[in-house]
Protein backbone atom coordinates (compact mmCIF):
# COMPACT_ATOMS: atom_id res chain seq x y z
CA UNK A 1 -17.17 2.59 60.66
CA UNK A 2 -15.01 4.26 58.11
CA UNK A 3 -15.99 4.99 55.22
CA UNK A 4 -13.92 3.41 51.72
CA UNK A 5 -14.50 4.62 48.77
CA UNK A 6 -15.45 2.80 45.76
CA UNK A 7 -13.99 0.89 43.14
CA UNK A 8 -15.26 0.27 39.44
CA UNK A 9 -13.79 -2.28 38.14
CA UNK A 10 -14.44 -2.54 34.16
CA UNK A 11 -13.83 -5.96 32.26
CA UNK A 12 -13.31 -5.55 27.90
CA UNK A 13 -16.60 -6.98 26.02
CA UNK A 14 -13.45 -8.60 23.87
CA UNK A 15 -12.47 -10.18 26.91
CA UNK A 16 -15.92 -10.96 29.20
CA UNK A 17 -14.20 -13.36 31.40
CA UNK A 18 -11.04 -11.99 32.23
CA UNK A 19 -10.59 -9.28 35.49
CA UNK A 20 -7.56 -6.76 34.98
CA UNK A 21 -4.56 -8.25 37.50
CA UNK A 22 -4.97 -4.51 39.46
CA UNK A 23 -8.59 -5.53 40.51
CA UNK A 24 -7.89 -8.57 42.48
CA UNK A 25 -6.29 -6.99 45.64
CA UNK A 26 -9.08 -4.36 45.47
CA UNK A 27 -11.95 -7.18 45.33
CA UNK A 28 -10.50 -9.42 48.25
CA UNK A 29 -10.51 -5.72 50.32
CA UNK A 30 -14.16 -4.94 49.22
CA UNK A 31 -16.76 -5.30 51.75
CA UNK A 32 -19.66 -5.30 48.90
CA UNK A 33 -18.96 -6.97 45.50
CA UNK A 34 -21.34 -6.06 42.90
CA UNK A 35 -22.32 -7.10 39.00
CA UNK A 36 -23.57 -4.68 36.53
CA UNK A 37 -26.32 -6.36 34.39
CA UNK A 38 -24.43 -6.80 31.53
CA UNK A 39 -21.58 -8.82 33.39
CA UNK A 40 -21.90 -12.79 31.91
CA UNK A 41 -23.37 -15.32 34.57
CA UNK A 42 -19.78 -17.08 34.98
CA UNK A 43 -18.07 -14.20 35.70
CA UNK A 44 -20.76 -13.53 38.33
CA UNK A 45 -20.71 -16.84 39.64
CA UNK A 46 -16.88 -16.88 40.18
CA UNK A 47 -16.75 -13.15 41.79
CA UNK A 48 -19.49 -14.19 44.32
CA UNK A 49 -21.16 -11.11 43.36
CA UNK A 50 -24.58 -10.09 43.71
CA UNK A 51 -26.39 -7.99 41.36
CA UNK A 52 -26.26 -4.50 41.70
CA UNK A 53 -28.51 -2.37 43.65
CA UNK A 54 -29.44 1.07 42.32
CA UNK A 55 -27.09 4.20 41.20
CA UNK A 56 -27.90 6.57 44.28
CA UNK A 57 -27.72 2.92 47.07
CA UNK A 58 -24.36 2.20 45.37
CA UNK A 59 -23.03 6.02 46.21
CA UNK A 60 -23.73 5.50 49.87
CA UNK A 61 -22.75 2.75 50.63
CA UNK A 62 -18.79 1.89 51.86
CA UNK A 63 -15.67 -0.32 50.19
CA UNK A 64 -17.78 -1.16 47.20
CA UNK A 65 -16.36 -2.63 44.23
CA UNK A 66 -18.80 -3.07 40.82
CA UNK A 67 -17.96 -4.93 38.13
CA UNK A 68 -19.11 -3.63 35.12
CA UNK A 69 -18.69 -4.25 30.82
CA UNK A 70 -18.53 -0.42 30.71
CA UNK A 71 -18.24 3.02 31.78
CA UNK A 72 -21.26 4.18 30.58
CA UNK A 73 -23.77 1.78 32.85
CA UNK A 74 -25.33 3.26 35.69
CA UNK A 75 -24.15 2.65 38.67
CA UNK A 76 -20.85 2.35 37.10
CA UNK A 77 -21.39 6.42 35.52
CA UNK A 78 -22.40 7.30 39.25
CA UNK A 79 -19.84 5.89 40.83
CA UNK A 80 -17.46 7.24 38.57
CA UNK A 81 -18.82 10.45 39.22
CA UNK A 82 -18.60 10.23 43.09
CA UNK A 83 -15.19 9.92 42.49
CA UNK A 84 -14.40 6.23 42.50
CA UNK A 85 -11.37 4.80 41.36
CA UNK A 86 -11.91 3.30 37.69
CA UNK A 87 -9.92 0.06 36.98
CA UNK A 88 -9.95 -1.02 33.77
CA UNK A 89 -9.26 -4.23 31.34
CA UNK A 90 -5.76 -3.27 28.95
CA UNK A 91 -7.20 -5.02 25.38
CA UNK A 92 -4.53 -6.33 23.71
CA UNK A 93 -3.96 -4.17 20.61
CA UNK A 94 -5.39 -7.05 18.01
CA UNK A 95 -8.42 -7.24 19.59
CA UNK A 96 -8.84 -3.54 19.62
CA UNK A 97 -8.12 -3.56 16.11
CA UNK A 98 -10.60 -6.18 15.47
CA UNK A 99 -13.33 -4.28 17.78
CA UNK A 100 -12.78 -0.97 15.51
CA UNK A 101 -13.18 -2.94 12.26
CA UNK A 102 -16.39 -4.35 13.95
CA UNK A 103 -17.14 -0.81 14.34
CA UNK A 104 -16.75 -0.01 10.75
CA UNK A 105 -19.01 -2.35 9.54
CA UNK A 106 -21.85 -2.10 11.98
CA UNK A 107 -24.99 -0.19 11.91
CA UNK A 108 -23.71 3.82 12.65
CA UNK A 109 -20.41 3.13 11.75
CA UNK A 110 -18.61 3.90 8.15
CA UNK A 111 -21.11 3.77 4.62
CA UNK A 112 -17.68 2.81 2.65
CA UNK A 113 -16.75 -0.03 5.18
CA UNK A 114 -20.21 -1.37 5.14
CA UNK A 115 -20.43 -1.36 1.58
CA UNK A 116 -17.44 -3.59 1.06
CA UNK A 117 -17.62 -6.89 0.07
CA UNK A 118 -15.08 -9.69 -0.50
CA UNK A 119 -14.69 -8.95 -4.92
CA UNK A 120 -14.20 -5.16 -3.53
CA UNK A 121 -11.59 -5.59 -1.59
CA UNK A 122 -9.40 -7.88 -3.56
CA UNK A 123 -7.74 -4.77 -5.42
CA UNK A 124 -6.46 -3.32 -2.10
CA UNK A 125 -4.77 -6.51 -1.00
CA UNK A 126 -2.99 -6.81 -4.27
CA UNK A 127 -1.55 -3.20 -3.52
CA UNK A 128 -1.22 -3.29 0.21
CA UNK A 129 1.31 -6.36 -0.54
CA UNK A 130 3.16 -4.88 -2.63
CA UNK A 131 3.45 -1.75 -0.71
CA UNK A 132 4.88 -4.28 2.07
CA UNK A 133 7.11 -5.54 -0.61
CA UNK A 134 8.17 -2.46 -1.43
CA UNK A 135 9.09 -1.46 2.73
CA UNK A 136 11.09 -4.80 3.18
CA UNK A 137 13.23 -4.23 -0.40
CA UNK A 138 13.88 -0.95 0.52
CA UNK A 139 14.79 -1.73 4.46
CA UNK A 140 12.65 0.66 5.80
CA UNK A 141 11.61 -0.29 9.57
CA UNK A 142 8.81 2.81 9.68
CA UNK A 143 7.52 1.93 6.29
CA UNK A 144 7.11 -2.10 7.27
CA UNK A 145 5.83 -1.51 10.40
CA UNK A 146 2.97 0.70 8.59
CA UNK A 147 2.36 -1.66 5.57
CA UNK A 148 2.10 -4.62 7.86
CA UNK A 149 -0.96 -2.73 9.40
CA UNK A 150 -2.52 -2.04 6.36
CA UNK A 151 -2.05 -6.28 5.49
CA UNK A 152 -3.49 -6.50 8.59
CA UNK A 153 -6.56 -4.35 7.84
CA UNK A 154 -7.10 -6.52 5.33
CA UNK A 155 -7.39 -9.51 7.00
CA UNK A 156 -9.50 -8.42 9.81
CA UNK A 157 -11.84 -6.84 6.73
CA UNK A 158 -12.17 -9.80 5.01
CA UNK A 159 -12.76 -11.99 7.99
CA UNK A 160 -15.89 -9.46 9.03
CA UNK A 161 -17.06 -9.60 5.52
CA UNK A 162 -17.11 -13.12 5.91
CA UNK A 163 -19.13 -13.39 9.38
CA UNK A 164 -21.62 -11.36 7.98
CA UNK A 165 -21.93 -14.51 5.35
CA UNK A 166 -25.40 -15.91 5.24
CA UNK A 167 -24.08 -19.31 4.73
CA UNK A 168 -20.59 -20.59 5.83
CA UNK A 169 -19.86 -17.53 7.71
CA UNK A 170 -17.17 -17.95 10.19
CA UNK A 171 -14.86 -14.82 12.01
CA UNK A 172 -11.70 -14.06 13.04
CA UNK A 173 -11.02 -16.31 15.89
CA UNK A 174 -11.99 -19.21 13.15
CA UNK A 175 -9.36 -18.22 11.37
CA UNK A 176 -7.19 -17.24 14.04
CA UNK A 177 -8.19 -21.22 15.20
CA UNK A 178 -7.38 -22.64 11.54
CA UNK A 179 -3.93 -21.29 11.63
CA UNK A 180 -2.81 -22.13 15.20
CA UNK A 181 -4.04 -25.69 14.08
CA UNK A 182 -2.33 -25.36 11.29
CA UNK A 183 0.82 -24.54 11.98
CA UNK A 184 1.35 -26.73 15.05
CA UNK A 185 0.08 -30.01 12.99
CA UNK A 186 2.95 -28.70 10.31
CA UNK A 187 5.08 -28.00 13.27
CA UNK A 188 5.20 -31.81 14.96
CA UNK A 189 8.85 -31.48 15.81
CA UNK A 190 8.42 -29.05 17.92
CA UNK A 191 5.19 -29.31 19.28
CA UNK A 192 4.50 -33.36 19.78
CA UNK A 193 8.43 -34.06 20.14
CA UNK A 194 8.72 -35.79 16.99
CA UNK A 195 11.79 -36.35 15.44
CA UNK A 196 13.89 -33.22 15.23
CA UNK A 197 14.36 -31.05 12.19
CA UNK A 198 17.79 -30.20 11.87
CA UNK A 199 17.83 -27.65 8.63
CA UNK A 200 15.78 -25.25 7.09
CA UNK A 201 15.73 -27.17 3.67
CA UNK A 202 14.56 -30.29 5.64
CA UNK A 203 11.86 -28.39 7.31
CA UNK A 204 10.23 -26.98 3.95
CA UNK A 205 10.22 -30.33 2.33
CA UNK A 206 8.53 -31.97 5.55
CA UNK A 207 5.98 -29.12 5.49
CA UNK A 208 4.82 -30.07 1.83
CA UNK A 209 5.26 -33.71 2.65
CA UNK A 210 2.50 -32.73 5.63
CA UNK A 211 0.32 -30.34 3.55
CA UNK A 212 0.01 -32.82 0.58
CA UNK A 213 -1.15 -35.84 3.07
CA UNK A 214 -3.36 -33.19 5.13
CA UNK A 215 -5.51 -31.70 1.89
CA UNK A 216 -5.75 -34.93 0.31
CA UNK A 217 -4.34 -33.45 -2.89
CA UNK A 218 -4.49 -35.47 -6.05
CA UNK A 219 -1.76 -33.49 -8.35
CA UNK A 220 1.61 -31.63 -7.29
CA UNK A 221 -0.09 -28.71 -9.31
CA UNK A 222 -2.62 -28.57 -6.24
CA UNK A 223 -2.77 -25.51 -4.24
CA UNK A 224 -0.88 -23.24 -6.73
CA UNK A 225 -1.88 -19.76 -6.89
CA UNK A 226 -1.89 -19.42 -10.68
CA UNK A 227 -3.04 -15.37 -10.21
CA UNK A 228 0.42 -14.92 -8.90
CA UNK A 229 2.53 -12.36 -11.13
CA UNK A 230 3.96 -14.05 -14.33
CA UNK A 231 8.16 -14.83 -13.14
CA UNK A 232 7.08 -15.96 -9.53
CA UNK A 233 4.59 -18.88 -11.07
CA UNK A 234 6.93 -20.09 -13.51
CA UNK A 235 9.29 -20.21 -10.54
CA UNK A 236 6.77 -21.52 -8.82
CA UNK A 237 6.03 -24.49 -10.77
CA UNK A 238 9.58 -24.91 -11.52
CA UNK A 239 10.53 -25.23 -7.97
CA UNK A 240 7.35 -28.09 -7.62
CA UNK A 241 7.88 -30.34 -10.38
CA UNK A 242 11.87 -30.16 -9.54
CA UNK A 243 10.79 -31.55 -6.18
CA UNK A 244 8.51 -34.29 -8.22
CA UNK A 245 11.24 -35.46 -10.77
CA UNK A 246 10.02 -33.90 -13.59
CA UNK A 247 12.88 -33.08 -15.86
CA UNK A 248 13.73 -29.96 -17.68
CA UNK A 249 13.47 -31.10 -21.42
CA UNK A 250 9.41 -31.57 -20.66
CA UNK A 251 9.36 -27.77 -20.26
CA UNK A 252 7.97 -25.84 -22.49
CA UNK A 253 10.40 -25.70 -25.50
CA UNK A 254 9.29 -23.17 -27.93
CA UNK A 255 11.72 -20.37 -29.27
CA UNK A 256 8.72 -17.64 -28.15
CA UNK A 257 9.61 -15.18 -25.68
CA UNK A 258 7.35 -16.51 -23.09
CA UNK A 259 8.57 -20.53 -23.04
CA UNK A 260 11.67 -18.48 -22.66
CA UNK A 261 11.09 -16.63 -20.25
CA UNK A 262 9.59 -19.40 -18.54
CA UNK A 263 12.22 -21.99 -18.67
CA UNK A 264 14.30 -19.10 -17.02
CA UNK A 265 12.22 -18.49 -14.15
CA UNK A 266 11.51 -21.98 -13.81
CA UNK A 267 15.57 -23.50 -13.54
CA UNK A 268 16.49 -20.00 -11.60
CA UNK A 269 13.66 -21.49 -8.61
CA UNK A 270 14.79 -24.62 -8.83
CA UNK A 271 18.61 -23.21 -8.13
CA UNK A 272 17.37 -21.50 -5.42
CA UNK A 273 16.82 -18.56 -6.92
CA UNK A 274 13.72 -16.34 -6.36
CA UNK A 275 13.20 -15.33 -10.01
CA UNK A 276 10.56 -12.83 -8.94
CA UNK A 277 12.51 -11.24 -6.46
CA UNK A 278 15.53 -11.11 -8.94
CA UNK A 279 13.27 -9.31 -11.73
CA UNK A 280 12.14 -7.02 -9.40
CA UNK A 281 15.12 -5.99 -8.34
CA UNK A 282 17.20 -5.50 -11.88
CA UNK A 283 13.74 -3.41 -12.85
CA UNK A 284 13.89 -1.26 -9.68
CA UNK A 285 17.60 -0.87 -10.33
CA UNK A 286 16.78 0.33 -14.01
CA UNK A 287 14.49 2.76 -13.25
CA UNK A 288 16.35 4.32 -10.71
CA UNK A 289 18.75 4.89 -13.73
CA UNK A 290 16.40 6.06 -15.93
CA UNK A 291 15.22 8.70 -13.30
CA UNK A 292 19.36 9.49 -12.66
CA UNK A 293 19.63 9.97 -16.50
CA UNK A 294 16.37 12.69 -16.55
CA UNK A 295 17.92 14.59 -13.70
CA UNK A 296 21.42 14.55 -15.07
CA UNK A 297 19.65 16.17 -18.66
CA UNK A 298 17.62 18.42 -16.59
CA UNK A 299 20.57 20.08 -15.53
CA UNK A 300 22.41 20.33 -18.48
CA UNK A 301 19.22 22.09 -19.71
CA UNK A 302 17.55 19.56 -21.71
CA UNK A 303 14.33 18.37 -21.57
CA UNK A 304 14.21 14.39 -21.40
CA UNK A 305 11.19 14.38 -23.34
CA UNK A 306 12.99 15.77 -26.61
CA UNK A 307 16.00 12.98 -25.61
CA UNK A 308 16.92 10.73 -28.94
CA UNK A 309 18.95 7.33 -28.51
CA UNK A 310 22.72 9.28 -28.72
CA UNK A 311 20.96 11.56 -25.96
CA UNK A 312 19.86 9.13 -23.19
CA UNK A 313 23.07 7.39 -23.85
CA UNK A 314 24.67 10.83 -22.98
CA UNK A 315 22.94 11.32 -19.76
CA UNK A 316 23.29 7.91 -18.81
CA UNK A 317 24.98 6.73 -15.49
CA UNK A 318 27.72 5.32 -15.83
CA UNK A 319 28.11 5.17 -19.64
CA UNK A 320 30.69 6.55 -21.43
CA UNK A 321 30.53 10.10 -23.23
C-alpha cells in the first residue's frame, strides 16, 4: 500500500460546527477520519469520526485526516510536525474581532480592558462618534473606514462588559439577535411581502408607526435621547411633535436666547432641516476662518495674540481692507 500523507483539518472555536469548504474533498479521500478531544459531539457524529488515537499511532499511520479546534493539540502539533498539510477554518473578520475583545477582557489578557466597565466607557463613545462625524463631514474614505472600527470597538466592549453581568447578562450574538429581529419586524415590506413602500418619507413614518405599537409607548416624547447635544434635541423634538400636530405657538415663547434658539432648531427639523448638522457646519466653517486669519497675521509679522478688533478684521478672509 502507498503511503498518503496526512491532513489536519482545523475548525474556528467561533465557528465549532462548521468544516472549511477545502476539507471536504480531503475527508471523502481519507482512509482514517479522526476527532481531537475538544471537537463537539455533533460535529463528531456527522464526520463519522472516531476519536483519536495517540500522537506517535497518528504519525504512522496512512491518508489520515484529524479534525481538530486547534493547532496546538497533540496529535494535531505532531502531525503538523510530520509535515501534514494544515487546513484551516477562514473566521470571518467580526468574529475575530469579537474573539480578540474576548481576549482583552479575560484572565491574562489586558489590566485596562479588564478594568472597564459600562460608566467607563461612556466617554469614549461620545468621542469615537464624533470622530466618525468628523470622517464623513470631511469625506475622508481612510478616516471613516478607521472611525467605524473604533464605533465598532465599542460595541463589541460594551456587549462583553455586559456578559460578564451577574444578572441580565446577555452577549453579542443577543444583540446581534435583537437587531436582525428588529429590523426585519420594521422591515415587513420587504421581508413578509407586505404592502410595498414606495418613498423614503413613507418608510420613516411607517417605521415610527411600527416602533410606537412595538414598545408600547405611552407619550410621543418616548424613546428620546434627551443627552443628545443641545440643537439636535430641539430638532429632535421639533421634528416629533410636528409629526403629532402640535403647533408652533405652544413652543416655548420666551425672548431668552435659549427658547430662541430652540424654536430655531425646532421649525429648521421640521423643514427638513438637520439643525445640528447645519450648526456644525457654519462653526467648522468659522473656525477654519479664524485659523486663515492667524496665518494670514503670522505672515505679515504679527502675533494674533496681540490682534485688537480693527486687526482681526484686517487679517480676515475675505473682508475688506
Amino acid at each position: 500500500m502507498t503511503w498518503r500523507s496526512a491532513t489536519v483539518v482545523l475548525c474556528s472555536p467561533a465557528l465549532p460546527e462548521v468544516l472549511p469548504a477545502a476539507a471536504l474533498g480531503v475527508l471523502r479521500a481519507a482512509e482514517h477520519v479522526y476527532a481531537a478531544a475538544e471537537l463537539s459531539e455533533g460535529m463528531r457524529a456527522s464526520l463519522e469520526a472516531k476519536p483519536a488515537p495517540a500522537p506517535e499511532e497518528l504519525t504512522t499511520q496512512s491518508g489520515v485526516v484529524l479534525v481538530a479546534m486547534n493547532a496546538d493539540d497533540p496529535g494535531a502539533a505532531a502531525l503538523i510536525e510530520a509535515g501534514a498539510t494544515v487546513v484551516d477554518t477562514p473566521v470571518p473578520p467580526l468574529l475575530r474581532a469579537a474573539e480578540v475583545m474576548d481576549r482583552l477582557r479575560s484572565p491574562g489578557g489586558c489590566p485596562w480592558d479588564a478594568a472597564q466597565t459600562h460608566e467607563s466607557l461612556r466617554q469614549y463613545l461620545v468621542e469615537e462618534t464624533y470622530e466618525l462625524l468628523e470622517a464623513i463631514e470631511e469625506g475622508d474614505r481612510a478616516a471613516l473606514r478607521e472611525e467605524l472600527g473604533d464605533v465598532l470597538l465599542q460595541v463589541l466592549f460594551h456587549a462583553r462588559v455586559a456578559a460578564e453581568h451577574s444578572t441580565d447578562a446577555f452577549d453579542i450574538d443577543e444583540v446581534a439577535d435583537r437587531l436582525v429581529t428588529k429590523l426585519v419586524g420594521r422591515h415587513p415590506h420587504v421581508f413578509t411581502g407586505a404592502d410595498r413602500v414606495e418613498t423614503a418619507e413613507h418608510q420613516q413614518l411607517r417605521w415610527e408607526e411600527l416602533k410606537q405599537a412595538e414598545k408600547q409607548r405611552e407619550s410621543i416624547m418616548d424613546g428620546v435621547a434627551l443627552g443628545q447635544p443641545a440643537a439636535a434635541l430641539a430638532g429632535k423634538l421639533g421634528q416629533r411633535t410636528g409629526r403629532s400636530g402640535v403647533p408652533f405657538d405652544l413652543f416655548p415663547a420666551g425672548d431668552d436666547e435659549g427658547s430662541r434658539l430652540f424654536r430655531i432648531a425646532a421649525a429648521a427639523r421640521r423643514a427638513g432641516i438637520d439643525p445640528e448638522g447645519e450648526l456644525r457646519a457654519v462653526a467648522k466653517a468659522f473656525a477654519h476662518q479664524v485659523r486663515a486669519a492667524e496665518r494670514a497675521a503670522r505672515d505679515a509679522g504679527w502675533n494674533p495674540a496681540d490682534l485688537d478688533a480693527d486687526g482681526w478684521r484686517r487679517f480676515w478672509p475675505g473682508h475688506p481692507a
